[in-house]
Structures are given as C-alpha cells and as structure tokens.
Protein backbone atom coordinates (compact mmCIF):
# COMPACT_ATOMS: atom_id res chain seq x y z
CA UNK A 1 -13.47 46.75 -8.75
CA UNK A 2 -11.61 43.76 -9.51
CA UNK A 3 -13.72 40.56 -11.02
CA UNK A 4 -12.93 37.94 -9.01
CA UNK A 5 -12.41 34.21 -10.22
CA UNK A 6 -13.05 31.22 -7.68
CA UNK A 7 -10.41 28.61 -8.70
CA UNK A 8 -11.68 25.20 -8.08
CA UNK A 9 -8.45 23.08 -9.07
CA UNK A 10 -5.43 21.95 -8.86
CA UNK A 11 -3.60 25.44 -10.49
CA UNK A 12 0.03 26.25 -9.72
CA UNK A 13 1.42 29.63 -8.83
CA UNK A 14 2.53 30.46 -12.33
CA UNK A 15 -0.58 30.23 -13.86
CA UNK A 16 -2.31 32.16 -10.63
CA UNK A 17 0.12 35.10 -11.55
CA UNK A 18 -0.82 35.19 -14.93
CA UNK A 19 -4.97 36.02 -13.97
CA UNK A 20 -3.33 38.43 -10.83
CA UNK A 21 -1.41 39.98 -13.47
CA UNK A 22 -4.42 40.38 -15.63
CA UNK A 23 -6.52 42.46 -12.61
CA UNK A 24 -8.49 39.70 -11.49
CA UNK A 25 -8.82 38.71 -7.56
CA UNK A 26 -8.72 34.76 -6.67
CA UNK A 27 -10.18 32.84 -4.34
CA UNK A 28 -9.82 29.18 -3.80
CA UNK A 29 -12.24 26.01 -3.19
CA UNK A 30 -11.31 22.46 -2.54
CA UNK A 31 -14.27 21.15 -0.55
CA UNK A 32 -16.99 19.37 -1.99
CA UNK A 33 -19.66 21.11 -0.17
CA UNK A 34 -18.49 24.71 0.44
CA UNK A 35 -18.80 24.59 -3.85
CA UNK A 36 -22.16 26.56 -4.11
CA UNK A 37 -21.76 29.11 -0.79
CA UNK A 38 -18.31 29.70 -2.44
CA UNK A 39 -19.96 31.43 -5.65
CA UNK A 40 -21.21 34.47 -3.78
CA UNK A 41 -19.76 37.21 -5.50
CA UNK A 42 -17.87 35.03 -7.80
CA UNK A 43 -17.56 36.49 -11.14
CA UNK A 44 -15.59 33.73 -13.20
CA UNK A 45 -14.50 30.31 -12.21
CA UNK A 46 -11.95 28.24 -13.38
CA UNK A 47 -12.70 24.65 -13.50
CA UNK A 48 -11.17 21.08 -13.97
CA UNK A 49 -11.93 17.70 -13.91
CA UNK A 50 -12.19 17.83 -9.75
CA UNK A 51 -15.66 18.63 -9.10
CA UNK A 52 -19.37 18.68 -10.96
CA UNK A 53 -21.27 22.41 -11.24
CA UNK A 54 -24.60 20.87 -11.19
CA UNK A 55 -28.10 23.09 -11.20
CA UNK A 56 -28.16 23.69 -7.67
CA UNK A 57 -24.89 24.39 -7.32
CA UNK A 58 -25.19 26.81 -10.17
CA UNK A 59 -28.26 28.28 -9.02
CA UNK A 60 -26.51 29.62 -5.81
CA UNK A 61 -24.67 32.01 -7.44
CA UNK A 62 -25.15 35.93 -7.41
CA UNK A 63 -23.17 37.61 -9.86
CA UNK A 64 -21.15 34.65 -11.86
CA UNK A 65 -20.72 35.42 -15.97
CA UNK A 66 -17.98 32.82 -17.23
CA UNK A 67 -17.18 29.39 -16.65
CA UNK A 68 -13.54 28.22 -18.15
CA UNK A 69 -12.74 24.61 -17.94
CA UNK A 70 -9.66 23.25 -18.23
CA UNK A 71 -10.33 20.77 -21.27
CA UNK A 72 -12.58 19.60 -24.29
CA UNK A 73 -15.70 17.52 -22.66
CA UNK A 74 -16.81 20.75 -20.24
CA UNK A 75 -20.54 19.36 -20.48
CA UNK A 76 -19.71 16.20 -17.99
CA UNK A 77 -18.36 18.77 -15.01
CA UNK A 78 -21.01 21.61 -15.61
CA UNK A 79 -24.77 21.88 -16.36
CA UNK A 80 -24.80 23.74 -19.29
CA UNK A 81 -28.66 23.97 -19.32
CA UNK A 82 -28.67 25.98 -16.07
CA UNK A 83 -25.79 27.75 -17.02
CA UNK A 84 -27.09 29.00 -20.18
CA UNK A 85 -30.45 30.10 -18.59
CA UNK A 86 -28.48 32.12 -15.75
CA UNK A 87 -26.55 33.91 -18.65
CA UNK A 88 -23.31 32.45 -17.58
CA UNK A 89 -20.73 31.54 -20.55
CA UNK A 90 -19.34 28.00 -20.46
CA UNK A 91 -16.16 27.51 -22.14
CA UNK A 92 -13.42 24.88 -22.61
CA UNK A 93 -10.13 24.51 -24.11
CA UNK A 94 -10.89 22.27 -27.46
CA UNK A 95 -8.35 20.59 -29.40
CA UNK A 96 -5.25 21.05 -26.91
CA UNK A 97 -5.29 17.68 -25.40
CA UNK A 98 -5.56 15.87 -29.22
CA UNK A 99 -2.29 14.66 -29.95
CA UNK A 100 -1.59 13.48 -26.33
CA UNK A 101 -4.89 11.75 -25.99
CA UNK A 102 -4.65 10.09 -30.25
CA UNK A 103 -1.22 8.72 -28.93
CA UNK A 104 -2.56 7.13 -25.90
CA UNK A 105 -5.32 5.76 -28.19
CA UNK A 106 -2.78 4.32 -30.75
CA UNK A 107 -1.00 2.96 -27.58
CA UNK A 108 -4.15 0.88 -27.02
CA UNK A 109 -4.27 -0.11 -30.56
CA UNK A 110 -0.37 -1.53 -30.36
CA UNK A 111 -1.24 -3.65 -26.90
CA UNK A 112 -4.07 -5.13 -28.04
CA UNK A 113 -2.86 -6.38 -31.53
CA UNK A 114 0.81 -7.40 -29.66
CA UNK A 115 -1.13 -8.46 -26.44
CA UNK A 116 1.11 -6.73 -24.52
CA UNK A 117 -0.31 -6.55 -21.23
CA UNK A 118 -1.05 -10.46 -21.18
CA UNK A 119 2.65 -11.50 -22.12
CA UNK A 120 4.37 -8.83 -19.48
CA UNK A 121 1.64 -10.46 -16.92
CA UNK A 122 2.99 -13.70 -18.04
CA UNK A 123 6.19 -13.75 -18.19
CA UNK A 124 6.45 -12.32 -14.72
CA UNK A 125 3.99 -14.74 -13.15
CA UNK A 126 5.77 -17.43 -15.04
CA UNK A 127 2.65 -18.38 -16.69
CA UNK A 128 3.43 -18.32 -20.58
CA UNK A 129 0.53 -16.69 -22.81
CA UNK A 130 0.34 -18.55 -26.02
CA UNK A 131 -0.90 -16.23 -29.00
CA UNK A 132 -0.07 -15.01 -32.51
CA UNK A 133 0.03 -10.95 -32.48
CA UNK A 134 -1.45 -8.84 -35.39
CA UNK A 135 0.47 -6.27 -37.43
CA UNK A 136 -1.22 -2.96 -38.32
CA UNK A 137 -0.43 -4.04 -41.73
CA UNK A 138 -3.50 -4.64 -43.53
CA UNK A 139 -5.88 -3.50 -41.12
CA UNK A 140 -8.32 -1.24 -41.80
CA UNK A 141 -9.38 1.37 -39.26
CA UNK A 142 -12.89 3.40 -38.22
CA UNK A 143 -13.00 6.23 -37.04
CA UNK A 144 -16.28 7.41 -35.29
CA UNK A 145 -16.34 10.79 -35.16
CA UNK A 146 -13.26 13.11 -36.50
CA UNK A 147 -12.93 16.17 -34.44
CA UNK A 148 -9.19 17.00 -32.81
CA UNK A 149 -8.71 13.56 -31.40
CA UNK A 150 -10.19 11.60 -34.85
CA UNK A 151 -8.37 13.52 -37.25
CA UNK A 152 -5.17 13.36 -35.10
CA UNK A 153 -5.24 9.56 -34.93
CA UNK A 154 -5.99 9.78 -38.40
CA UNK A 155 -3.08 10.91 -39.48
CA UNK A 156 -0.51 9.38 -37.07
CA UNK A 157 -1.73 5.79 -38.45
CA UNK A 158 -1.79 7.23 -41.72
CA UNK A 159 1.74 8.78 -41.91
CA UNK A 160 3.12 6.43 -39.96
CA UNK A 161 1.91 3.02 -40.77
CA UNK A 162 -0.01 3.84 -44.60
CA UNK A 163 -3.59 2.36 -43.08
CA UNK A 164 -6.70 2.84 -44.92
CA UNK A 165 -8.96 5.19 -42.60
CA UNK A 166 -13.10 4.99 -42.43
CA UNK A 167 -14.39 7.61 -40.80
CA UNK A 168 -18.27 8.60 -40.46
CA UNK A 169 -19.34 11.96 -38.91
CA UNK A 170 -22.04 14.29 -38.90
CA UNK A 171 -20.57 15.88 -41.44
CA UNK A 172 -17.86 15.57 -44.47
CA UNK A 173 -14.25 16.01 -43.63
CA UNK A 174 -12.97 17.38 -47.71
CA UNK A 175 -9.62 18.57 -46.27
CA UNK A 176 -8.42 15.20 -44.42
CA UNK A 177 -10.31 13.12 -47.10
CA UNK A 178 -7.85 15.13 -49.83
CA UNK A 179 -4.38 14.99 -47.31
CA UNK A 180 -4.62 11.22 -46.43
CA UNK A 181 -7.56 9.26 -48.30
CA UNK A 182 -9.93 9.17 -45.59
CA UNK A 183 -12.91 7.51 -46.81
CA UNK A 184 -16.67 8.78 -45.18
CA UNK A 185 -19.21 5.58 -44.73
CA UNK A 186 -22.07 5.81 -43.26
CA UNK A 187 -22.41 4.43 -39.92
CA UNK A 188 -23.75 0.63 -40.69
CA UNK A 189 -20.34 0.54 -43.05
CA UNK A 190 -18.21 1.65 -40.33
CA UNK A 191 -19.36 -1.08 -38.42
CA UNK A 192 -19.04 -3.75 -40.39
CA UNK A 193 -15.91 -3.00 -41.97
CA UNK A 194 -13.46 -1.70 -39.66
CA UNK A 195 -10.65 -3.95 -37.93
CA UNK A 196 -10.37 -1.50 -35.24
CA UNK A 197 -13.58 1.31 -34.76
CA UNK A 198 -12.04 4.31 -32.65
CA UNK A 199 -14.69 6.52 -30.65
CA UNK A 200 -13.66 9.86 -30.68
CA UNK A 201 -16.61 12.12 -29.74
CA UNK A 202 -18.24 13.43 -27.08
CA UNK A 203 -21.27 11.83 -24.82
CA UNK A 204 -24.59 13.49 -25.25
CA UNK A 205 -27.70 12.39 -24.90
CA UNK A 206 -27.97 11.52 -28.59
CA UNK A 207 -24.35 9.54 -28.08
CA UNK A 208 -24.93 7.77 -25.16
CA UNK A 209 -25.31 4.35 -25.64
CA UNK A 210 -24.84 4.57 -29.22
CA UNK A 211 -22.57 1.38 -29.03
CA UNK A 212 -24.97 -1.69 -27.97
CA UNK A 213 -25.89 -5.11 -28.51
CA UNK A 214 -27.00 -4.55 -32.40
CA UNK A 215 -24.22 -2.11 -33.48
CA UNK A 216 -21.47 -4.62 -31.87
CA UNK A 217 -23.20 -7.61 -33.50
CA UNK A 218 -22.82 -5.59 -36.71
CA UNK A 219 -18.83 -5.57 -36.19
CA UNK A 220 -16.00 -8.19 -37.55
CA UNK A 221 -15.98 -11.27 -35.73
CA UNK A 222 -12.03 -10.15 -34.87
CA UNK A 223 -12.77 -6.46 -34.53
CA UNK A 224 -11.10 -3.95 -31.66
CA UNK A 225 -13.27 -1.46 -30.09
CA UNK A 226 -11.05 1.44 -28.71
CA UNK A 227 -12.23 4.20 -26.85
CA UNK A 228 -10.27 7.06 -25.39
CA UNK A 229 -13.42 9.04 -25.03
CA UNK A 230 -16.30 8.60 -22.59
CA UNK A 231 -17.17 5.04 -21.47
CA UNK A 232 -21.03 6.18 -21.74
CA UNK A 233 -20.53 5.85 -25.22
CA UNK A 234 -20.99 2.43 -24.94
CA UNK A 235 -23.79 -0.01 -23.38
CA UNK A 236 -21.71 -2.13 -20.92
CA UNK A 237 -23.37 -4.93 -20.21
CA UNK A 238 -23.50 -5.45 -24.10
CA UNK A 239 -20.15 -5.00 -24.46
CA UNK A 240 -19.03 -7.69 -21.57
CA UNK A 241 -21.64 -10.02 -23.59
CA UNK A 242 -19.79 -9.46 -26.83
CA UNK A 243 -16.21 -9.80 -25.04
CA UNK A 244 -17.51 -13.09 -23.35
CA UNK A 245 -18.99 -14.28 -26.36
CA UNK A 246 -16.43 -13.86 -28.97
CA UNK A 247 -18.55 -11.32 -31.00
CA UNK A 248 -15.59 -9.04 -31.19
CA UNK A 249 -11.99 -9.82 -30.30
CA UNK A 250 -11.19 -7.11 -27.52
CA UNK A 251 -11.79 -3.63 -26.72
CA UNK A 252 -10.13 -0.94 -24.79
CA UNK A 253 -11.09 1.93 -22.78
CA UNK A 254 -9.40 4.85 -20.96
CA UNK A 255 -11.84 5.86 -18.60
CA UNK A 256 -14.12 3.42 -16.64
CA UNK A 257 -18.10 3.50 -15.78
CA UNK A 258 -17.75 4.47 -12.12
CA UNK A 259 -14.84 6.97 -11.67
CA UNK A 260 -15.89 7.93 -7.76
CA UNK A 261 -15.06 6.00 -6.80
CA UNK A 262 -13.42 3.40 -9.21
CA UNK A 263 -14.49 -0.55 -8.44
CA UNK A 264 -12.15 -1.62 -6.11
CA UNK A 265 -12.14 -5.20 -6.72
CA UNK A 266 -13.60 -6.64 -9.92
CA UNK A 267 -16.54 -8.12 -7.53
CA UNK A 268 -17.92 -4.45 -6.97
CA UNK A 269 -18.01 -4.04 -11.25
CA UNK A 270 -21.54 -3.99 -12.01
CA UNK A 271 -21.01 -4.57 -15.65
CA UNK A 272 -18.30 -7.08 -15.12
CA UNK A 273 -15.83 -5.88 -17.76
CA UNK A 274 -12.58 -5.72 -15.05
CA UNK A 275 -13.34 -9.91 -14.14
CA UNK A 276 -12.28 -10.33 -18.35
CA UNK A 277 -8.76 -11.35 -18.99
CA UNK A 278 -6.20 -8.47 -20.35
CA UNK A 279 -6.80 -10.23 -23.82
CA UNK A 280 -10.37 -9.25 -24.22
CA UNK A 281 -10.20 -6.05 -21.85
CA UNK A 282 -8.30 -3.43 -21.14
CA UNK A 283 -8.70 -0.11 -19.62
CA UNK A 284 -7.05 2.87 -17.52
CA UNK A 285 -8.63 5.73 -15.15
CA UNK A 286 -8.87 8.79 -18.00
CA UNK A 287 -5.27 9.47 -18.07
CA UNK A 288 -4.95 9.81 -21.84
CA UNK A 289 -4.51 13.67 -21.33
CA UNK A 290 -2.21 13.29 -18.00
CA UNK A 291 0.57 15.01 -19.29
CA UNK A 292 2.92 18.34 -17.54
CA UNK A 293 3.09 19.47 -21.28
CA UNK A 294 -0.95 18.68 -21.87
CA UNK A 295 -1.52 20.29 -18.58
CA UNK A 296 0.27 23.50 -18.66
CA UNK A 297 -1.62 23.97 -22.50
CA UNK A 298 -4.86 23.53 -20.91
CA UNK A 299 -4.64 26.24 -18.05
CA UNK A 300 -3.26 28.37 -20.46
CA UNK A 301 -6.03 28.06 -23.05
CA UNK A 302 -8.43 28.53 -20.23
CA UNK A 303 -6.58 31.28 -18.75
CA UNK A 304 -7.01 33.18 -22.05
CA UNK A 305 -10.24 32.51 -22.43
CA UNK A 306 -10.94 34.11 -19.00
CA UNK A 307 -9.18 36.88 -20.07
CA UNK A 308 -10.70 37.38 -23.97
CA UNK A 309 -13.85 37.32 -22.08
CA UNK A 310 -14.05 40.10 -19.39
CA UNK A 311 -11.94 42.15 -21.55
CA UNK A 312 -13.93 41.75 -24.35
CA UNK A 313 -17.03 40.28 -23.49
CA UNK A 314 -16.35 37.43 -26.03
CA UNK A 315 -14.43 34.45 -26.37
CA UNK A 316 -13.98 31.78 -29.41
CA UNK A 317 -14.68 28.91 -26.95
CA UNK A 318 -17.64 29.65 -25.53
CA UNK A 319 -19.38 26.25 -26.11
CA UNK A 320 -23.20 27.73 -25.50
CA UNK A 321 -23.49 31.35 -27.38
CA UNK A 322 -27.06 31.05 -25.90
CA UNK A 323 -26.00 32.46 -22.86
CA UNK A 324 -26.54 36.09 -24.66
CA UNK A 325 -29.91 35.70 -24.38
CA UNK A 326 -30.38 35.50 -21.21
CA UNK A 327 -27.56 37.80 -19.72
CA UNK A 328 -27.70 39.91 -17.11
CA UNK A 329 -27.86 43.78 -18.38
C-alpha cells in the first residue's frame, strides 16, 4: 500500500507530481483545526511555515514516521520533544535559504548605515531628514553564530567590501578563518567590538533572550544590531530601552515578536519597538527567504528528504536521530 503524505502548505502541482510520481498518496489540510483528526493514517507530512505541530496535535496521530519541513528553523512549527518520543523523524531543508536570507541581511546593513528608509520617507512627505550616512569602510563586523546564513554573510562583506569579520560560535570555523580572515572572539569581545553584530542562529531555549540589557550595554555606543533570524533572540523591552536611550545606534529585524497576528497599529506593540523612528528601527514580517527561486529549493530539498526516507529509512536531515529509539517496530 501506498504511504500517504498529508500536505499542510501552500505546494504547487509540480512539486505534488514529483511525491505521486514517487508512489506516495496525498492528502491535503488547510484548516487550523481539522490539523490533528487529519493525521489518521498519515504516514509523512510535509510542512511549512503555515501552521504549528504542537504535542497534542502530534499525539493524535496513528501511524505517522516523518516530518519534512520546508526550511532551516523546523523546531518553531513542530514539537520535536513529542515527536522524537512517538518515533517520528523531523527533518528540514538546512542551508538552502542562506544566500537569499545573508542578502536580505546585508540589505539591512546598507539602509541603516545610508538611512535609507528615513530619507525615501522624507523626501516624499516633504519633510527633509538631516544626517551624515556611514560607509562600510572601516567597519568592523560580528558575527554571532556562523552556520549557512553567518558564513554566507561572511563572505559577501568580505569579497565584496574587504571588512574585517568577528565571529564567535560554539565551535571554531578553520576553513572560513583560512579563506577570508575571520577572526573567533569570545562572546564579551564580540560585543564590545563589533560596528554591526549579525545574529545568525537559531532560538532555543539556551538562545532565547541571549541579547538583553547587559549584553547591549556591552556594545559600541554607535553599534547596529541586525537580525535576520528569530526576534526571540533578543529581550525586547531591553532593546526599545537601548534604542530610546542611545545605547546603540539602531537595529534591524526581519521578523517581529507577534507574527499572528502582527500589531496592527504601533499602540497594540507591547514592547514598543514599531512607535521608534525608521532611524533607530527597522523591521519586516520574515520575508528574508520569500523568494520563487528560494521557494522552489526548499520543496525540493524536502521532497527528497521524504523520499531518501521511506525508501531508505534514512535521511541526512533528520534534525533528531533520537527518534530511532523509540520507533515503532
């Protein structure tokens, strides 16, 4: 009998030929709350960024084994705690999404030091912003965290406009410290020396909050804080004190506290970031990776990875290997 995979996204018809041609059987969810009665007799599901498989979502399925997700952060749309204990592999599509998402970041980088955003807003509301802009010249950039996305911004600004890179990381990076000079610091250095400190890693609970009151104190008066990652990365409130305060120049994020749904008005902000001016602040709804090109890479990686799997009961992106011990026989 055919496995068949529940697909829970957005997925053109191309991509739903390649897992018919393949021998699986699809079915299709788009409702919210028909998510866990929809698992029965699910054997694989193919996720994106749409819904969250939480524990007792998980929990109602019968006969589920794999889990592919159509990017790199899989643990913010799936429990992997539940999913390990039920035997299910999780996997994801790492690395695909780099280049589009370190471009995006460097994009930040470039409005913030040209303020951008303020002098468009300006101009066209006939209200003349007065500032200096920064050149990239001189600057000396952090990198927290050099996976796909950190090495990838690491070498665009590298090759592209000679900066010196800082990088710190749970572990040592030899190859990209030999191609392009990175230098590894340990975190306290990275702080305090960085004109610009890039996040590029994923939330966990050891991550979250990692950025707060101390650790922005610790950064240059003038300093940009740029994250294309996960806002939970940083502590909010400490970084609308900072903004407010002058204790760093400006920081920008692509992805925003509350994504469902997003603030509407900057009154119903919490942490009162979207109220700062496009000087201090700026920040866009996690479209880094919204890309046809980006897009079409991801469902193919996690097409594949459906397929390596239930053909050979193995997969080089299964992001909890755990699951093996707990498998149904």
């Amino acid at each position: 009998m055919a496995k068949k995979i529940l697909i829970a996204c957005d997925l053109g018809e191309s991509f739903r030929e390649q897992l018919k041609k393949a021998g699986f059987s699809l079915a299709t969810v788009s409702d919210r709350n028909a998510l866990g009665g929809s698992l029965k007799g699910v054997h694989g599901l193919f996720i994106g960024a749409r819904f969250r498989f939480t524990k007792e979502i998980l929990e109602q399925s019968d006969c589920l084994e794999a889990i592919s997700f159509c990017g790199a952060g899989v643990g913010t749309y799936v429990d992997e705690e539940t999913a390990t204990r039920r035997g299910i592999a999780v996997m994801n599509a790492p690395g695909v999404n780099a280049n589009a998402v370190a471009e995006f970041a460097l994009g930040f980088l470039l409005a913030l030091q040209k303020f951008i955003v303020p002098e468009n807003n300006a101009l066209k509301t006939g209200s003349p912003f007065r500032a200096m802009n920064f050149e990239l010249r001189g600057m000396t950039v952090g990198i927290l965290g050099l996976g796909h996305v950190g090495r990838r911004i690491a070498e665009i600004l590298f090759h592209g406009f000679r900066t010196p890179i800082l990088y710190h990381s749970r572990s040592r990076k030899p190859q990209i410290e030999n191609e392009i000079g990175a230098r590894f610091v340990d975190f306290d250095q990275l702080l305090a020396e960085s004109d610009a400190l890039f996040l590029s890693l994923p939330e966990t609970d050891e991550t979250r909050g990692m950025i707060g009151a101390a650790e922005l104190a610790r950064m240059k008066k003038r300093a940009l804080l740029i994250n294309p990652a996960r806002p939970g990365l940083v502590d909010g409130h400490s970084l609308r004190d900072a903004l407010r305060n002058g204790v760093i120049r400006a920081a920008a994020f692509d992805g925003y506290y509350l994504s469902h749904p997003y603030p509407r008005t900057a009154d119903e902000d919490g942490f009162g970031l979207l109220s700062l001016p496009d000087d201090r602040f700026l920040c866009t709804p996690h479209v880094a990776s919204r890309g046809r090109k980006v897009w079409d890479d991801l469902f193919d990686r996690a097409i594949a990875n459906l397929i390596d799997f239930f053909s050979t009961g193995n997969c080089s992106n299964i992001v909890n290997p755990d699951f093996r011990d707990h498998r149904r026989l």
